[in-house]
Protein backbone atom coordinates (compact mmCIF):
# COMPACT_ATOMS: atom_id res chain seq x y z
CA UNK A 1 19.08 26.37 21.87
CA UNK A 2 21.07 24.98 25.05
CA UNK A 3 24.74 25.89 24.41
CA UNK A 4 26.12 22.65 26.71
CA UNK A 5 27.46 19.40 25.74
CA UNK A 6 24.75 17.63 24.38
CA UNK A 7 24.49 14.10 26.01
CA UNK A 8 24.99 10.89 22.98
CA UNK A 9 21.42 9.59 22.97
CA UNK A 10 22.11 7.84 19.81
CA UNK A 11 26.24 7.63 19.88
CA UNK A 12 25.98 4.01 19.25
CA UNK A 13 23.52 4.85 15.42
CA UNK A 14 25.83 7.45 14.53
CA UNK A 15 28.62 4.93 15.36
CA UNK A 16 27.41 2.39 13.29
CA UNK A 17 26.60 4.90 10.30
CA UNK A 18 30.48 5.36 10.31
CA UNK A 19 31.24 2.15 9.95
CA UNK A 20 29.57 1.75 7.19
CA UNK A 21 29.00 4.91 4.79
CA UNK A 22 3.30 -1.93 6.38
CA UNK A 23 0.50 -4.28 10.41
CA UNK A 24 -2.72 -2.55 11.92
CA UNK A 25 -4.91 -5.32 11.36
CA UNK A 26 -8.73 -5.17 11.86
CA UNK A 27 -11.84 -7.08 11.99
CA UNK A 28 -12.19 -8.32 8.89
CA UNK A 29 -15.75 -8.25 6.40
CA UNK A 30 -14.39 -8.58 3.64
CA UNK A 31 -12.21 -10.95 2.66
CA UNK A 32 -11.31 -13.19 5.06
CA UNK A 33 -13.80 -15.94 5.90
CA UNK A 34 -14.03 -19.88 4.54
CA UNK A 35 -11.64 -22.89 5.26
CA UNK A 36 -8.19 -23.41 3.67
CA UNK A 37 -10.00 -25.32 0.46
CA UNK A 38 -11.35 -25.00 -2.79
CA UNK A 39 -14.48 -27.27 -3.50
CA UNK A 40 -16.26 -26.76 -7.08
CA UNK A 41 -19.72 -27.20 -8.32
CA UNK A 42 -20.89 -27.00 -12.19
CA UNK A 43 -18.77 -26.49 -14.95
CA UNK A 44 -19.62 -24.69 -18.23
CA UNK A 45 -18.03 -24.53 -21.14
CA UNK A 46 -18.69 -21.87 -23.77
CA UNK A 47 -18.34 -21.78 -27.50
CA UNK A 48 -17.43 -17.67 -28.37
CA UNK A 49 -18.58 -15.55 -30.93
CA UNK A 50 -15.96 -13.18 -32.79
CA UNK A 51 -18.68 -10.45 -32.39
CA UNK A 52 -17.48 -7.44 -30.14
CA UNK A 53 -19.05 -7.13 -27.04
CA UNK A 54 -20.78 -10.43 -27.24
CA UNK A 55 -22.27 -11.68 -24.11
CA UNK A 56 -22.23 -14.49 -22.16
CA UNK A 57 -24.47 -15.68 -18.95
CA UNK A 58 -23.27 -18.37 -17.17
CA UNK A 59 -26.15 -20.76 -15.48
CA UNK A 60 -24.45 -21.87 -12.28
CA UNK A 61 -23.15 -18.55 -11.41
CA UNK A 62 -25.35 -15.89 -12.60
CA UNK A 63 -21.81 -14.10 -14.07
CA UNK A 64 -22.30 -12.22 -17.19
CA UNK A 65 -19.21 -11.82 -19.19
CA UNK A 66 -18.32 -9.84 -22.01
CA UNK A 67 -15.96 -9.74 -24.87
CA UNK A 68 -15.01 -5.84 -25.74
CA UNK A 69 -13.51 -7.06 -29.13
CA UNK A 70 -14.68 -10.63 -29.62
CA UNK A 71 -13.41 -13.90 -28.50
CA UNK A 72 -12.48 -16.94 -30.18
CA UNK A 73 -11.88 -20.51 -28.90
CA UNK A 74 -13.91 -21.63 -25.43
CA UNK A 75 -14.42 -20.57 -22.09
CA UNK A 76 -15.49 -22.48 -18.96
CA UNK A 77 -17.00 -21.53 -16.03
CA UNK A 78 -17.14 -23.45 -12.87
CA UNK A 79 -18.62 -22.40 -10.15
CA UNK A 80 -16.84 -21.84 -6.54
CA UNK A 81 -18.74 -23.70 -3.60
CA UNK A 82 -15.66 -22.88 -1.03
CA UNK A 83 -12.84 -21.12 -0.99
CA UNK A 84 -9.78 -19.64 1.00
CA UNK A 85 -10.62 -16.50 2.77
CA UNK A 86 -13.69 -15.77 0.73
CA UNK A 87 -15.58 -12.76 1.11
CA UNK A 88 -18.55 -13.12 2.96
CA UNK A 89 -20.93 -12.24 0.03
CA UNK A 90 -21.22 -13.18 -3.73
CA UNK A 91 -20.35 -15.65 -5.69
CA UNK A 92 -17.43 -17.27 -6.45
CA UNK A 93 -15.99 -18.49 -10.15
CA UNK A 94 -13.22 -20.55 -11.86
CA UNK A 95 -12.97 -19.19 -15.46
CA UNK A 96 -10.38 -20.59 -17.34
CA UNK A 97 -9.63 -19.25 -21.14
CA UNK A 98 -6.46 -18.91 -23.49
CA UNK A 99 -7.38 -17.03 -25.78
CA UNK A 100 -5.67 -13.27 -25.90
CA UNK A 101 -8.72 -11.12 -26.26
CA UNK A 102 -9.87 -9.13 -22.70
CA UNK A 103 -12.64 -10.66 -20.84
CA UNK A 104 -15.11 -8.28 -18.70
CA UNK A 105 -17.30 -9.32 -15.98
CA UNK A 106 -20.09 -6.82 -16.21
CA UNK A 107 -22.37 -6.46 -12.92
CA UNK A 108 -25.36 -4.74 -13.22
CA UNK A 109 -26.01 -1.94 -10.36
CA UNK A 110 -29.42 -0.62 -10.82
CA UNK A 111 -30.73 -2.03 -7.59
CA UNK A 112 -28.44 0.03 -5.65
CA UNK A 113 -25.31 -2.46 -4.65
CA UNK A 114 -21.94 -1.93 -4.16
CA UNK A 115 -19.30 -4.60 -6.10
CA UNK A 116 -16.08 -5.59 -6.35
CA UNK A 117 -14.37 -8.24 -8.55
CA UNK A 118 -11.65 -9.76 -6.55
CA UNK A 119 -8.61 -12.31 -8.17
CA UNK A 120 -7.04 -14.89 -6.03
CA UNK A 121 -3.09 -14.68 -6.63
CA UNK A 122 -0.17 -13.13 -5.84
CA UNK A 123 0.49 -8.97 -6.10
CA UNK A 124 2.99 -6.34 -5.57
CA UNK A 125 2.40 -4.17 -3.10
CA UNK A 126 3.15 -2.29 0.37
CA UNK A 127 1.17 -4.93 2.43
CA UNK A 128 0.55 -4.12 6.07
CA UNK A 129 -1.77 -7.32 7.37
CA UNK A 130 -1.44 -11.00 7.74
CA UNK A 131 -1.64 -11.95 4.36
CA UNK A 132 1.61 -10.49 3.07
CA UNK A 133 2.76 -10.93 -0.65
CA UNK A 134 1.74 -14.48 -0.59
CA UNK A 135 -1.35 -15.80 -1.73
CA UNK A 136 -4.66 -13.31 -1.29
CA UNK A 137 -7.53 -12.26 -2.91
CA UNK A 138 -7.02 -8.96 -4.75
CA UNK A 139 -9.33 -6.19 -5.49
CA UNK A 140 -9.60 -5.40 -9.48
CA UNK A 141 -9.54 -2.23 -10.84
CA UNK A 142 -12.58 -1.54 -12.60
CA UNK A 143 -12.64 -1.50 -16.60
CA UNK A 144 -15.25 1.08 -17.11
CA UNK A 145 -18.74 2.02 -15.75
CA UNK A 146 -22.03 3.46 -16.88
CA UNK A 147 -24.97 4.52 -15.24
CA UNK A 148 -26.27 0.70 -14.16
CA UNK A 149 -23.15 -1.37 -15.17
CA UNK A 150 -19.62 -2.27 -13.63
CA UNK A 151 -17.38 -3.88 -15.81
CA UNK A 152 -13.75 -5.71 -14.72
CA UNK A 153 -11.34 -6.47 -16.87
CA UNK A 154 -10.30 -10.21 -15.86
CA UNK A 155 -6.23 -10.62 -16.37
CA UNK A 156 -5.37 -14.44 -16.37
CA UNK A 157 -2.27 -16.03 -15.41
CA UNK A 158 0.55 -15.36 -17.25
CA UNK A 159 4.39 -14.60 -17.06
CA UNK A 160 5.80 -11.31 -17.59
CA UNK A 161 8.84 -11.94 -20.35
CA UNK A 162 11.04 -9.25 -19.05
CA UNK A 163 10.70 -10.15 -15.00
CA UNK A 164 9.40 -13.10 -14.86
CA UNK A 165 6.95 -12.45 -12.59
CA UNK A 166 3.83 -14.37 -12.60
CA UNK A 167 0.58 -12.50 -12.44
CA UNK A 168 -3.54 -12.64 -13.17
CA UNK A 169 -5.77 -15.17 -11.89
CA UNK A 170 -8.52 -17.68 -12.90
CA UNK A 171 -10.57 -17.59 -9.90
CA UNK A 172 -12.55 -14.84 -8.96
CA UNK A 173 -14.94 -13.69 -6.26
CA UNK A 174 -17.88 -11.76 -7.28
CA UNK A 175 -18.87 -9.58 -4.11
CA UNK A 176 -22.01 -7.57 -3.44
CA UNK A 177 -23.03 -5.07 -0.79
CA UNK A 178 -26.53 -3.17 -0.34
CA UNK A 179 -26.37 -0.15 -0.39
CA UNK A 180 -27.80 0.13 3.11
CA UNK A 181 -25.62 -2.33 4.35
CA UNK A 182 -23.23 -1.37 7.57
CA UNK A 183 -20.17 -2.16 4.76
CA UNK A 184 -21.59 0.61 2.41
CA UNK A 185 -21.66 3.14 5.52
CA UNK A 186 -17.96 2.25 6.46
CA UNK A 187 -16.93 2.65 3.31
CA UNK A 188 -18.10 5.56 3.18
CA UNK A 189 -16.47 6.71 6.18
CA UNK A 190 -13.76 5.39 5.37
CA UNK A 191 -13.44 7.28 1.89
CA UNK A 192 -13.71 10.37 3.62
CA UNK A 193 -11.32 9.80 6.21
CA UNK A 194 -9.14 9.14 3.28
CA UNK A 195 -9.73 12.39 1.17
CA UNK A 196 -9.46 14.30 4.66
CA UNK A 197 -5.62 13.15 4.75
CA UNK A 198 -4.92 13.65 1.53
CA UNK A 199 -5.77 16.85 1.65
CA UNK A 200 -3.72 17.34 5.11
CA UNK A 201 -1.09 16.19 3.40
CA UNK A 202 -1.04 18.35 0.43
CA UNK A 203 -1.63 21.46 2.33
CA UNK A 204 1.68 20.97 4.17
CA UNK A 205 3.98 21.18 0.80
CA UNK A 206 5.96 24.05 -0.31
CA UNK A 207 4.02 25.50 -3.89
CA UNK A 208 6.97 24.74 -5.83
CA UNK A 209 6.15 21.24 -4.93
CA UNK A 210 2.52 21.06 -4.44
CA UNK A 211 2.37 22.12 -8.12
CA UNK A 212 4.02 19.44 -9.39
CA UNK A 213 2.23 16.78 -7.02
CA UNK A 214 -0.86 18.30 -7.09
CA UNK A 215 -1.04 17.86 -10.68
CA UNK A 216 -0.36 13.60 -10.32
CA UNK A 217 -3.00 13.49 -7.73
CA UNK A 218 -6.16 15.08 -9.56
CA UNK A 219 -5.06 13.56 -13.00
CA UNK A 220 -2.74 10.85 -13.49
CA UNK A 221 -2.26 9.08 -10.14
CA UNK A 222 -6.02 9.62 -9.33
CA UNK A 223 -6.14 6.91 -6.18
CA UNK A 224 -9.17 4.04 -5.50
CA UNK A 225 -10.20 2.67 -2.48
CA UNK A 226 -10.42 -1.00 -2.14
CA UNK A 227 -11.22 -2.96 0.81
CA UNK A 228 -9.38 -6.21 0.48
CA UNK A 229 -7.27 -6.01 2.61
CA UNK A 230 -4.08 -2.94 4.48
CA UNK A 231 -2.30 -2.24 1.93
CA UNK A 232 -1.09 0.21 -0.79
CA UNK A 233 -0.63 -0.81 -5.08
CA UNK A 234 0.72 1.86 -7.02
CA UNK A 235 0.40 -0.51 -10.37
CA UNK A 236 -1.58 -2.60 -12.26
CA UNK A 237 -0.05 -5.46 -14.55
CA UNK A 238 -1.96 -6.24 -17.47
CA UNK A 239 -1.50 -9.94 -19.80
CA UNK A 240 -3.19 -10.46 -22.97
CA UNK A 241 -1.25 -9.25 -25.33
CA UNK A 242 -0.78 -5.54 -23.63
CA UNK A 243 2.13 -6.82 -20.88
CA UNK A 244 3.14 -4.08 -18.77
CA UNK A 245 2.93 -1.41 -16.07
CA UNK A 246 -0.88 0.29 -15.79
CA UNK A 247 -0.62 3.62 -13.16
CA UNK A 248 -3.84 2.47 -11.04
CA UNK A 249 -2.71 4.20 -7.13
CA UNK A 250 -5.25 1.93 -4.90
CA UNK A 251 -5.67 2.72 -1.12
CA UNK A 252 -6.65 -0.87 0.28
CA UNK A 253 -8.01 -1.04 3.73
CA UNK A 254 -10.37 -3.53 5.50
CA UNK A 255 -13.34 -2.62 7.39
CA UNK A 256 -13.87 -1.08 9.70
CA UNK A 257 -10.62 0.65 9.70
CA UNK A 258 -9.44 3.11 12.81
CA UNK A 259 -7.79 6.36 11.58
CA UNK A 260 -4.44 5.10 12.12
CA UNK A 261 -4.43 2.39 9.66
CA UNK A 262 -6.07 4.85 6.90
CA UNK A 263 -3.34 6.90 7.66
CA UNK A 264 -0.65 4.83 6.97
CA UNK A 265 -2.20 3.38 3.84
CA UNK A 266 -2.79 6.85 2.91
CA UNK A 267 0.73 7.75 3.17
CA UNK A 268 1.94 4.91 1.08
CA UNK A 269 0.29 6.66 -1.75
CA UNK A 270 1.52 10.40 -0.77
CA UNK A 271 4.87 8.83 -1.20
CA UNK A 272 4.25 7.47 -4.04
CA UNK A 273 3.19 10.88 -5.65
CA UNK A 274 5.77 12.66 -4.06
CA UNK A 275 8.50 10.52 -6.01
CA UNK A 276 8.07 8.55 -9.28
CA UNK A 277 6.40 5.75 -10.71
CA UNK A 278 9.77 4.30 -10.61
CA UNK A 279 10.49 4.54 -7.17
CA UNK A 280 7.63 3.26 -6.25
CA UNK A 281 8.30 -0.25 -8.24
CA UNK A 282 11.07 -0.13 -6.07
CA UNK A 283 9.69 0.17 -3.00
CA UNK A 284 6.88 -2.51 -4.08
CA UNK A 285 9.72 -4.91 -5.00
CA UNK A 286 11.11 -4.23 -1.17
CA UNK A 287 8.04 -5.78 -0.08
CA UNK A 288 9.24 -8.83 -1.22
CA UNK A 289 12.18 -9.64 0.25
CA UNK A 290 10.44 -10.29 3.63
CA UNK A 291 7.26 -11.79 4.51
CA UNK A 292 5.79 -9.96 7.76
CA UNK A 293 7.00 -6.41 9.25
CA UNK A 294 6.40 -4.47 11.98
CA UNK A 295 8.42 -1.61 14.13
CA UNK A 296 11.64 -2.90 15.63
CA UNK A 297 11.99 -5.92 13.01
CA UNK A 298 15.46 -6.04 11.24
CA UNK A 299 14.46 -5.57 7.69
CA UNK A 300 18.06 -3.69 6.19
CA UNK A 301 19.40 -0.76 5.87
CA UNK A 302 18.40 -0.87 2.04
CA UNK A 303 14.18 -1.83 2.89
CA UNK A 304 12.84 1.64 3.14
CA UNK A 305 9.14 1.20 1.81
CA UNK A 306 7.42 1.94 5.56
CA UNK A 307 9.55 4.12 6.77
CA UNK A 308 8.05 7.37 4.45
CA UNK A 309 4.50 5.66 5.47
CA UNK A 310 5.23 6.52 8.92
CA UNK A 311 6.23 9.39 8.64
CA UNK A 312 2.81 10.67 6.65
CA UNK A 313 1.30 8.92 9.39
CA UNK A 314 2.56 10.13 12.10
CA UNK A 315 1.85 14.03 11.03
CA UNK A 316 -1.68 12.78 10.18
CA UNK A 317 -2.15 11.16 13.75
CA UNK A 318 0.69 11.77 16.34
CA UNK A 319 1.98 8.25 15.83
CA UNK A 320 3.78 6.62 13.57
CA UNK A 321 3.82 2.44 13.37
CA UNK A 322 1.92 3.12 16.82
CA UNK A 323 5.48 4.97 18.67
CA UNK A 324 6.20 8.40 19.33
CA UNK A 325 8.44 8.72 16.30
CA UNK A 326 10.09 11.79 18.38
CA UNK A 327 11.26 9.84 20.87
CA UNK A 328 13.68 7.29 19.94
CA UNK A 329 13.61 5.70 23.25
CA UNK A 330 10.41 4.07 23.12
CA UNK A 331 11.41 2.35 19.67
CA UNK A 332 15.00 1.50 20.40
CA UNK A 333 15.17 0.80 24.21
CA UNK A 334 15.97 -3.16 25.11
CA UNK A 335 18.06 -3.14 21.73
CA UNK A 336 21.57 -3.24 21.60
CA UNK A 337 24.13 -2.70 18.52
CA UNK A 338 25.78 -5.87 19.43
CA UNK A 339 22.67 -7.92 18.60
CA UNK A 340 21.10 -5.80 16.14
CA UNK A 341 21.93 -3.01 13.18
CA UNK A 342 19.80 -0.06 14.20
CA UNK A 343 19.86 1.81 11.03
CA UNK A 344 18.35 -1.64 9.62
CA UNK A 345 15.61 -1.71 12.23
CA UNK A 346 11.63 -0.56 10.79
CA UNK A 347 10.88 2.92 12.15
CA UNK A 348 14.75 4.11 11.95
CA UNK A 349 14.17 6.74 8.89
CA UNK A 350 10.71 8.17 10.30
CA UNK A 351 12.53 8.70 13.47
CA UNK A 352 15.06 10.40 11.77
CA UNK A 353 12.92 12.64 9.94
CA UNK A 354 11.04 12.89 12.80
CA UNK A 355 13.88 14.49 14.59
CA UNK A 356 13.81 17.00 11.76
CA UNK A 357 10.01 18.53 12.39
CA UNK A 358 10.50 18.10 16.33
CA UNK A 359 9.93 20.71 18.67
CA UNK A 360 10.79 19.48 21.83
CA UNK A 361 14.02 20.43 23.29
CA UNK A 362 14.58 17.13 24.97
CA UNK A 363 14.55 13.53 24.61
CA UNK A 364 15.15 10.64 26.19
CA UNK A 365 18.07 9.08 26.38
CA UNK A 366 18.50 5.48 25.00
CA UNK A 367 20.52 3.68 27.74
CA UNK A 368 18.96 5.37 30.72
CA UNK A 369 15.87 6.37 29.56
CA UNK A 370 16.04 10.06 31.44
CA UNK A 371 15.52 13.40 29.58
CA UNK A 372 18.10 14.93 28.35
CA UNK A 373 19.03 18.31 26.21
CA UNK A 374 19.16 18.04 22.28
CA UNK A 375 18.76 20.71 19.46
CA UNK A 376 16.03 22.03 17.78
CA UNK A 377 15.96 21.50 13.85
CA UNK A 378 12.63 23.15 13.37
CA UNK A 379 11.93 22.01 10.16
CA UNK A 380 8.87 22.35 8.48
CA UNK A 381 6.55 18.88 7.21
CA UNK A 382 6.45 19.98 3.82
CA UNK A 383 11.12 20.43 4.21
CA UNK A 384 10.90 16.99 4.92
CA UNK A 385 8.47 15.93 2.51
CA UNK A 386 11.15 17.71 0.25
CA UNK A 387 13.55 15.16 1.32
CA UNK A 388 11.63 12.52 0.89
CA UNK A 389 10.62 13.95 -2.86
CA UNK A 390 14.28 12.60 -3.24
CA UNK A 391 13.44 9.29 -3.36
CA UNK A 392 16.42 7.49 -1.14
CA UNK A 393 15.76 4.09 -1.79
CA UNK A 394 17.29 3.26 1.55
CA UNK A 395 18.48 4.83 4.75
CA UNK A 396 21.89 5.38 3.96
CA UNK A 397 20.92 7.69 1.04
CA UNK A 398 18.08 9.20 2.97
CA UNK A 399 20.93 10.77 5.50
CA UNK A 400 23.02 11.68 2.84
CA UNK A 401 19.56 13.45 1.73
CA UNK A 402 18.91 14.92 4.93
CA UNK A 403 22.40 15.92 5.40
CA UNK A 404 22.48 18.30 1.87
CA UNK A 405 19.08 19.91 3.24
CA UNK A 406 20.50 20.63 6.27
CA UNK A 407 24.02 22.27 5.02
CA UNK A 408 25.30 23.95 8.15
CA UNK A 409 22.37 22.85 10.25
CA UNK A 410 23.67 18.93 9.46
CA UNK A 411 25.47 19.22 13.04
CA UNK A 412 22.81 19.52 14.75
CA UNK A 413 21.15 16.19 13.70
CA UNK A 414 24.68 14.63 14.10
CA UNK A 415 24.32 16.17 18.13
CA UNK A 416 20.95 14.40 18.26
CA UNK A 417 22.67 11.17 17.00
């Protein structure tokens, strides 16, 4: 390590620290096509039977439904001509019902398809593309599956009492792919790519981590791949009369999706594993205090959900958000402290743990943009994945973090600063 005055690169970060103590978008199969409208065709109604797992067939549709404990009352079907964004094969349904007993869609599989159930609504999430938290079609978990048959379990709308957050839908999207089909061969590329990061990823903790996390990822926080859209779900919410929190980790990405994108959605769920269930509501309720996001957007010092994301992504790729997460420069240059709070800028904490794993012994410096000398943390991926197991809900804490794994080293970070 240089022994000279190290040169401020980020004097004007560290200065504000003392003051105060998710889009890689791609083409797009599925969803994503169809005018702004909805336009209906036939509408059925249906008288139920108490019987469990009674069936019903709807004639406009084709949409066989099924009733795991009964029903009681009506349901009606109406069949979706149009719709907003639709996916560019299936069929598309209205079904309204208020009765409280679950409601499957079961799709039979024996001639080799692939199928999804999609809801069109509103969902919690890390969202990375142009559809945001607002209005989307949604990828359902499926209920259970046999050797010919994929069931959903439909969730209609309905208030959660403690939050008051509305979820569930009553339109749906039934979508179909050969098995043949370009779609079924990026998906299958792209489920790869995704097990290939994972198990980058978990290969660079420390055992008396890895144990722990390991143990989440093969049992409880098993992940799914969706392909509705770039972005990560830790949780499902579930109505009729069984309100609350469902573990269901789902990977979302559209296809065809470049390596960088699966990274990042990939490291949404590494995060999410690496904490709690907990923290991860958290960082899904950050999601909503902004619509849109990108590197170098003002989002506050206490919006933190992307910054871990990066970070995964950028050991999994070389980039993070796109940047050079090792060199501040490229981020921060053109922005100044009297316009702009750089701790609150997107990208500040995976350039801070960045700094950690860095090997270089020089970077650039933010006003001029020459090289200049800075120390060498040398920290190891999984150290900082350590930190990160700490679960800073924003970037304030995450430097306190930092600065307690660090103990004597912490100068040398505040040097770099």
């Amino acid at each position: 390590m240089h022994t000279k005055t190290f040169v401020p690169v980020l004097i004007i970060i560290l200065f504000l620290f003392g003051l105060s103590n998710c889009s890689k978008d791609e083409n797009v199969n599925e969803p994503g096509n169809g005018d702004g409208n909805w336009n209906y065709g036939t509408t059925n109604t249906y008288t139920l039977s108490q019987q469990p797992n009674s069936l019903i067939k709807d004639a406009a549709t084709g949409i066989t439904l099924r009733f795991p404990l009964g029903g009681s009352g009506t349901i009606s079907v109406t069949k979706v001509v149009t719709a907003p964004n639709s996916p560019e094969n299936g069929e598309g349904a209205k079904i309204e019902y208020a009765g409280t007993q679950p409601v499957n869609i079961d799709i039979d599989t024996s001639g080799g398809f692939l199928v999804s159930v999609l809801g069109y609504g509103v969902l919690s999430g890390c969202f990375d593309d142009e559809f945001g938290n607002g209005e989307r079609w949604v990828a359902l978990p499926e209920a259970e599956t046999n050797s010919s048959i994929k069931s959903f379990e439909l969730v209609f709308p309905t208030v959660l009492g403690k939050t008051n957050q509305k979820v569930g839908f009553d339109h749906y999207w039934i979508e179909k792919q050969t098995a043949t089909s370009t779609v079924a061969d990026q998906r299958a590329y792209t489920s790869l790519q995704v097990n290939s990061f994972v198990d980058q990823l978990m290969n660079t903790l420390p055992s008396s981590l890895k144990t722990t996390v390991s143990a989440r990822q093969t049992s409880t926080h098993r992940y799914t791949i969706k392909h509705d859209g770039n972005y990560y779900s830790g949780f499902w919410w579930r109505s009729l009369g069984s309100v609350g929190r469902l573990i269901k980790p789902t990977i979302h990405l559209k296809l065809p999706s470049n390596a960088s994108t699966i990274a990042h959605e990939t490291s949404h769920y590494f995060a999410h594993i690496l904490t709690n269930d907990n923290f991860q509501s958290v960082l899904e309720g950050q999601a909503n205090l902004f619509s849109g996001h990108g590197v170098r957007d003002e989002v506050g010092r206490n919006v933190i959900l992307e910054e871990y994301a990066y970070f995964g992504e950028y050991l999994l790729t070389g980039n993070g958000g796109n940047y050079d997460l090792e060199e501040p420069y490229v981020i921060f240059q053109g922005l100044s402290a009297l316009n702009v709070d750089l701790p609150g800028i997107e990208g500040f904490g995976a350039v801070l743990l960045a700094q950690l794993v860095r090997t270089k012994s020089q970077i650039r410096d933010l006003v001029t943009g020459n090289y200049v000398d800075v120390p060498v943390i040398g920290m190891s991926y999984g150290e900082a994945f350590e930190i990160i197991s700490k679960a800073a809900p924003g970037i304030e804490q995450l430097r306190k973090n930092i600065a307690t794994k660090l103990g004597a080293d912490n100068n040398k970070l505040d040097a770099i600063l």
